[in-house]
Structure formats: structure tokens, C-alpha cells
N, C-alpha and C. Protein backbone atom coordinates (compact mmCIF):
# COMPACT_ATOMS: atom_id res chain seq x y z
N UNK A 1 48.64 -165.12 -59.48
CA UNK A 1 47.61 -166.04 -59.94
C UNK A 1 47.59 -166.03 -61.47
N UNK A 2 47.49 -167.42 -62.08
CA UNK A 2 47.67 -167.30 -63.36
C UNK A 2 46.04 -167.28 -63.65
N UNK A 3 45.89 -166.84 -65.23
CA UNK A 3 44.58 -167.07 -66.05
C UNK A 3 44.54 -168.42 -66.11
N UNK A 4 43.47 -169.20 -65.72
CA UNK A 4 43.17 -170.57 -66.27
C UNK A 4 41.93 -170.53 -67.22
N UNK A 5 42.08 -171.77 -68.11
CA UNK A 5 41.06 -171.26 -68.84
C UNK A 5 39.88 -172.24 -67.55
N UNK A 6 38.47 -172.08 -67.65
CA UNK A 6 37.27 -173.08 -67.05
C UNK A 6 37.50 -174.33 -66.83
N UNK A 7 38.06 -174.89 -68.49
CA UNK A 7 38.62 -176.53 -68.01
C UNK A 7 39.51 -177.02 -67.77
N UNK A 8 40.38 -175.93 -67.28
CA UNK A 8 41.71 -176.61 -66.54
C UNK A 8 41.66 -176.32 -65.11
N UNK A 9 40.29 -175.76 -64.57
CA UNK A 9 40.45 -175.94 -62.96
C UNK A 9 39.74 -177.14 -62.59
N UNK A 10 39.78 -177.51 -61.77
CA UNK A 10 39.50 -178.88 -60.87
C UNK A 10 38.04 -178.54 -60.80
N UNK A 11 37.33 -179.86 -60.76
CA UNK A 11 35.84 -179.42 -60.63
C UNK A 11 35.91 -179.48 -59.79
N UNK A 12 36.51 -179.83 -58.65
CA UNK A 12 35.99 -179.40 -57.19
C UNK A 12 36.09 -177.80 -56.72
N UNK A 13 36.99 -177.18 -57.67
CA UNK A 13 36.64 -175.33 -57.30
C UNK A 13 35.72 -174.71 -58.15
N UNK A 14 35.45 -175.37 -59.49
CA UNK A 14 34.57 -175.04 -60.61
C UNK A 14 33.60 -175.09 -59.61
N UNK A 15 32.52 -176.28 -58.67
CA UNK A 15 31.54 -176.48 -58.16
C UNK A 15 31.59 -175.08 -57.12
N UNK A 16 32.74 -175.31 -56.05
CA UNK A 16 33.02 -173.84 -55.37
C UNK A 16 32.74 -172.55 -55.87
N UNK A 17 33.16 -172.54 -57.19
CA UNK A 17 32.55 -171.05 -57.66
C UNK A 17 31.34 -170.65 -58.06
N UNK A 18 31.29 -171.49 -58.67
CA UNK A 18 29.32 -171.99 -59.04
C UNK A 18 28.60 -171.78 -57.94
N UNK A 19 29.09 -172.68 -57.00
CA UNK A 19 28.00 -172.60 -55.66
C UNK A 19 28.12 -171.38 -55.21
N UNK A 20 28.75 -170.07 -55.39
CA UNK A 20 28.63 -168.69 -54.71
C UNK A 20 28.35 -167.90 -55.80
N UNK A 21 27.95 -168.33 -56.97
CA UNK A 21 27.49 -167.25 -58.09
C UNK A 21 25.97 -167.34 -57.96
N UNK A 22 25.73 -165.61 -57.87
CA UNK A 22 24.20 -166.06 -57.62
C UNK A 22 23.46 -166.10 -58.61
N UNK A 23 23.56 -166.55 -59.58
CA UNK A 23 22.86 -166.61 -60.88
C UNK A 23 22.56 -167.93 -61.08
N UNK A 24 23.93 -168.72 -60.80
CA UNK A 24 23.78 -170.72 -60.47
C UNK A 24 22.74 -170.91 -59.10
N UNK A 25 22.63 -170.39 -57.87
CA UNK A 25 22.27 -170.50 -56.96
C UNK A 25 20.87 -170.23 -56.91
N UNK A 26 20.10 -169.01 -57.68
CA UNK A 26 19.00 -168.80 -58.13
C UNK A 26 18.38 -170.10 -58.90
N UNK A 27 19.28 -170.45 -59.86
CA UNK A 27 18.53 -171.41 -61.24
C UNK A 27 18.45 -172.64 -60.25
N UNK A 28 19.39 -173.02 -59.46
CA UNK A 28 19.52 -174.22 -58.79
C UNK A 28 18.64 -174.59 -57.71
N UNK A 29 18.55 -173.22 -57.04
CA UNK A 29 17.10 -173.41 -55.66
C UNK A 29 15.83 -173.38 -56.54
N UNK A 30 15.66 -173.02 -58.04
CA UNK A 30 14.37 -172.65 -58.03
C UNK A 30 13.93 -174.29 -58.75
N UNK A 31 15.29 -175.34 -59.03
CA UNK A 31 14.84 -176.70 -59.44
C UNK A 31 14.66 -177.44 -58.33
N UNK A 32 15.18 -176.78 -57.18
CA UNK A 32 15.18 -177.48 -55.61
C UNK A 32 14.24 -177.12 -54.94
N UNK A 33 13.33 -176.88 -54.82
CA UNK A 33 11.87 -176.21 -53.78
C UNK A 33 11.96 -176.75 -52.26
N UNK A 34 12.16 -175.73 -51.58
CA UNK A 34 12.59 -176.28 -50.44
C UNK A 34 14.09 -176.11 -50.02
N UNK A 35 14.71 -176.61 -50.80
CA UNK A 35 16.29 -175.93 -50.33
C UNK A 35 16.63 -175.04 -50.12
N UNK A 36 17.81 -175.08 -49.21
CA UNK A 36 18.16 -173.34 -49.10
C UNK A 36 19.98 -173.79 -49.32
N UNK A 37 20.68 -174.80 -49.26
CA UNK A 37 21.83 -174.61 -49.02
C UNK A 37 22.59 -175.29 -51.08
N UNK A 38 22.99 -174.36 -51.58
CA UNK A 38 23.30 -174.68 -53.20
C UNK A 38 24.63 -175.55 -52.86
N UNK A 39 25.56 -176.05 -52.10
CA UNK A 39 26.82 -176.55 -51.94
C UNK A 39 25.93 -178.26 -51.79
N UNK A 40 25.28 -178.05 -50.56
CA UNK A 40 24.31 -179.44 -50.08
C UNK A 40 23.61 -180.01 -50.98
N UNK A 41 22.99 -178.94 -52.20
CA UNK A 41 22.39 -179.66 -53.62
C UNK A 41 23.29 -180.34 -54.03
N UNK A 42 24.15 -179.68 -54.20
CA UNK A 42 25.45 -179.88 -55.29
C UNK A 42 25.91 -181.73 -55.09
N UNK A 43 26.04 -181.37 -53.35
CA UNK A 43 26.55 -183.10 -53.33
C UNK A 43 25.65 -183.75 -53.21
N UNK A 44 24.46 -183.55 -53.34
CA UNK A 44 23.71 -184.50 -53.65
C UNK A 44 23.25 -184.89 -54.96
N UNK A 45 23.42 -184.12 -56.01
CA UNK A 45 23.15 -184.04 -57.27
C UNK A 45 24.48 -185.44 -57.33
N UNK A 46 25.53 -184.93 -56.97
CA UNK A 46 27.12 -185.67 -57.36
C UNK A 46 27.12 -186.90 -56.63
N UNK A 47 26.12 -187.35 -55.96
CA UNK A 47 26.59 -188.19 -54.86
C UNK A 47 28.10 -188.47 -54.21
N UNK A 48 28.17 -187.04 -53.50
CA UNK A 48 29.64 -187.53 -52.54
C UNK A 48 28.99 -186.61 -51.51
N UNK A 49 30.12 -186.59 -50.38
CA UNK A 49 30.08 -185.99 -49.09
C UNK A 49 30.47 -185.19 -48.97
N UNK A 50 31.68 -184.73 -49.66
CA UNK A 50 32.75 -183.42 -50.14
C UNK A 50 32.77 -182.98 -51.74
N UNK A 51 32.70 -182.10 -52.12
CA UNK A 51 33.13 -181.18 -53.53
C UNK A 51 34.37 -181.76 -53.26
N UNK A 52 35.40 -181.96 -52.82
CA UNK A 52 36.46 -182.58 -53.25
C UNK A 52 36.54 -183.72 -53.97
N UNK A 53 35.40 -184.71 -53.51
CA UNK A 53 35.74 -185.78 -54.69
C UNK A 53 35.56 -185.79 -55.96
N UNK A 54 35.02 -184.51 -56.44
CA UNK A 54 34.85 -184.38 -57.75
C UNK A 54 35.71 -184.66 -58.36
N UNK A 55 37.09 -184.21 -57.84
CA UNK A 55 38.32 -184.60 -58.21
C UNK A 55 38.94 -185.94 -58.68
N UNK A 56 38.26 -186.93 -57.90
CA UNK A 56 39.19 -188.18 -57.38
C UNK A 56 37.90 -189.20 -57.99
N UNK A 57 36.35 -188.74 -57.91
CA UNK A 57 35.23 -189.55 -58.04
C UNK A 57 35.10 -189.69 -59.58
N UNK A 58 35.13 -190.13 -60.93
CA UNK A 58 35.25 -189.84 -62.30
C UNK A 58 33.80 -189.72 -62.71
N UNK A 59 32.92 -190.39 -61.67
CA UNK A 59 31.30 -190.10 -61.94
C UNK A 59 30.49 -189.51 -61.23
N UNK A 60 31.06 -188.90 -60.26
CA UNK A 60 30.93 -188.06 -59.38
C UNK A 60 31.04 -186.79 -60.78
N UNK A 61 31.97 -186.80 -60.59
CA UNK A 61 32.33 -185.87 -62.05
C UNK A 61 31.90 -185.45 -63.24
N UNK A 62 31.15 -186.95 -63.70
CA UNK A 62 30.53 -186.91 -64.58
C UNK A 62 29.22 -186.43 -64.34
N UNK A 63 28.65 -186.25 -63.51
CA UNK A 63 27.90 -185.62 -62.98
C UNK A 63 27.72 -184.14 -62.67
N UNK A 64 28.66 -183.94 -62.31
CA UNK A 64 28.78 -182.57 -61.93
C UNK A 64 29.32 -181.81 -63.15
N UNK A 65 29.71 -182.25 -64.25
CA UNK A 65 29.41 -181.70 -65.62
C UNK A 65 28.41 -181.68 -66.21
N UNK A 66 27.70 -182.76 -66.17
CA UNK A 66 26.31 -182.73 -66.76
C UNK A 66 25.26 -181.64 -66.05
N UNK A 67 25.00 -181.43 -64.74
CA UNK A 67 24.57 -179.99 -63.83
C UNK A 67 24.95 -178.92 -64.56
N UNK A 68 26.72 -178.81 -64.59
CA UNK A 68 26.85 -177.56 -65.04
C UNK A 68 26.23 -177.14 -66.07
N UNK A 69 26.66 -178.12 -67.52
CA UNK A 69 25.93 -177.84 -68.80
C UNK A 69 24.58 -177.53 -68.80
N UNK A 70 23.81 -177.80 -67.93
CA UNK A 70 22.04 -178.12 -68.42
C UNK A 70 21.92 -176.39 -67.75
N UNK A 71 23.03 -176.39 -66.59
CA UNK A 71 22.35 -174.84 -66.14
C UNK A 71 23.20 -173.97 -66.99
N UNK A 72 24.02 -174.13 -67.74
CA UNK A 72 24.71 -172.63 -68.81
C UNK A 72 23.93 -173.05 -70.33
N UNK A 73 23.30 -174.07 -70.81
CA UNK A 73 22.17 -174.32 -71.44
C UNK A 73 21.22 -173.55 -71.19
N UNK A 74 20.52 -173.55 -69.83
CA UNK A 74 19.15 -173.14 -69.61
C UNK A 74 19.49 -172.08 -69.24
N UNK A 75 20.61 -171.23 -68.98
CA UNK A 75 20.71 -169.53 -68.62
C UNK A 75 21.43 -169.09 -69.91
N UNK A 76 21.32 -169.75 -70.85
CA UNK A 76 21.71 -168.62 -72.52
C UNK A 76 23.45 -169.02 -73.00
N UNK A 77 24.17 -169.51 -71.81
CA UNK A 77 25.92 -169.33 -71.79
C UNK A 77 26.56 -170.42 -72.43
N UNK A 78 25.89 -171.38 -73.24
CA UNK A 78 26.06 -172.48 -74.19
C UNK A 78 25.47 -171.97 -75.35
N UNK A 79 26.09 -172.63 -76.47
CA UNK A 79 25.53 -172.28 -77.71
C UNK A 79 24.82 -173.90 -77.46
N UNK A 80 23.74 -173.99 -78.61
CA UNK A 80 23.06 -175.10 -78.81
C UNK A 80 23.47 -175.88 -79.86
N UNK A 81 24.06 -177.31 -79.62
CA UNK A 81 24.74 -178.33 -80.55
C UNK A 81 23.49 -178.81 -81.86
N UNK A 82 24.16 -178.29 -82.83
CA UNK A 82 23.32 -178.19 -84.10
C UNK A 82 23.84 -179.57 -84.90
N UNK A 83 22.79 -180.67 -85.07
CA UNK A 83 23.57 -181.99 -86.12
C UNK A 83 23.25 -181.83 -87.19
């Protein structure tokens, strides 16, 4: 297995790993009240049916970047864009 860097894996495994880190899964149920399943947020946040189309969907995608950022924003793991 090679080192990849974050943005050279496919967001459809980026979302996969996310969805089993429990630090994303915590921040994510506690914006979801009521949920219990973080994969089922996920595609609904993305509107698709599969984490695979993240791949193939470009706003599906765009989406599912914008999630990521706001939660490594709001858990400390972004620096804050200074103009």
C-alpha cells in the first residue's frame, strides 16, 4: 500500500473513512438529532444513494467537500483563511 496524500484518494473512500472515525461521527450525529447511522447522513447531506458517486457525481462532490471542511474547521484540523 502506497502513502497517499488526503487529496489524492477518491472521495468516495475519504467519506468511508470519515464515516468510521469516531470523532467525524460524534460531530456529525450531534448536528443530526435523531440519527444514528453517519454513512445514511452522509448521502443525504450529498444527495446520492451510494458514497460511490462521489466519484462520478461533481456536486455530489462538491458537497461532500464542503461537510468535510466545516467539520475539520469546527474540530480545530483547518487553519482559518486569513484575507
Amino acid at each position: 500500500m502506497t502513502n497517499q496524500h488526503w487529496c489524492e484518494i477518491k472521495s468516495s473512500k475519504q467519506a468511508g473513512i470519515l464515516c468510521r472515525d469516531a470523532v467525524f461521527a460524534h460531530w456529525l450525529l450531534a448536528r443530526h438529532p435523531g440519527e444514528c447511522d453517519v454513512a445514511n447522513i452522509v448521502r443525504k447531506i450529498c444527495h446520492v444513494d451510494s458514497r460511490i458517486e462521489l466519484d462520478t457525481d461533481t456536486i455530489a462532490a462538491e458537497r461532500w467537500h464542503a461537510l468535510e471542511e466545516t467539520y475539520r474547521q469546527d474540530v480545530g484540523m483547518m487553519a482559518e483563511q486569513r484575507g
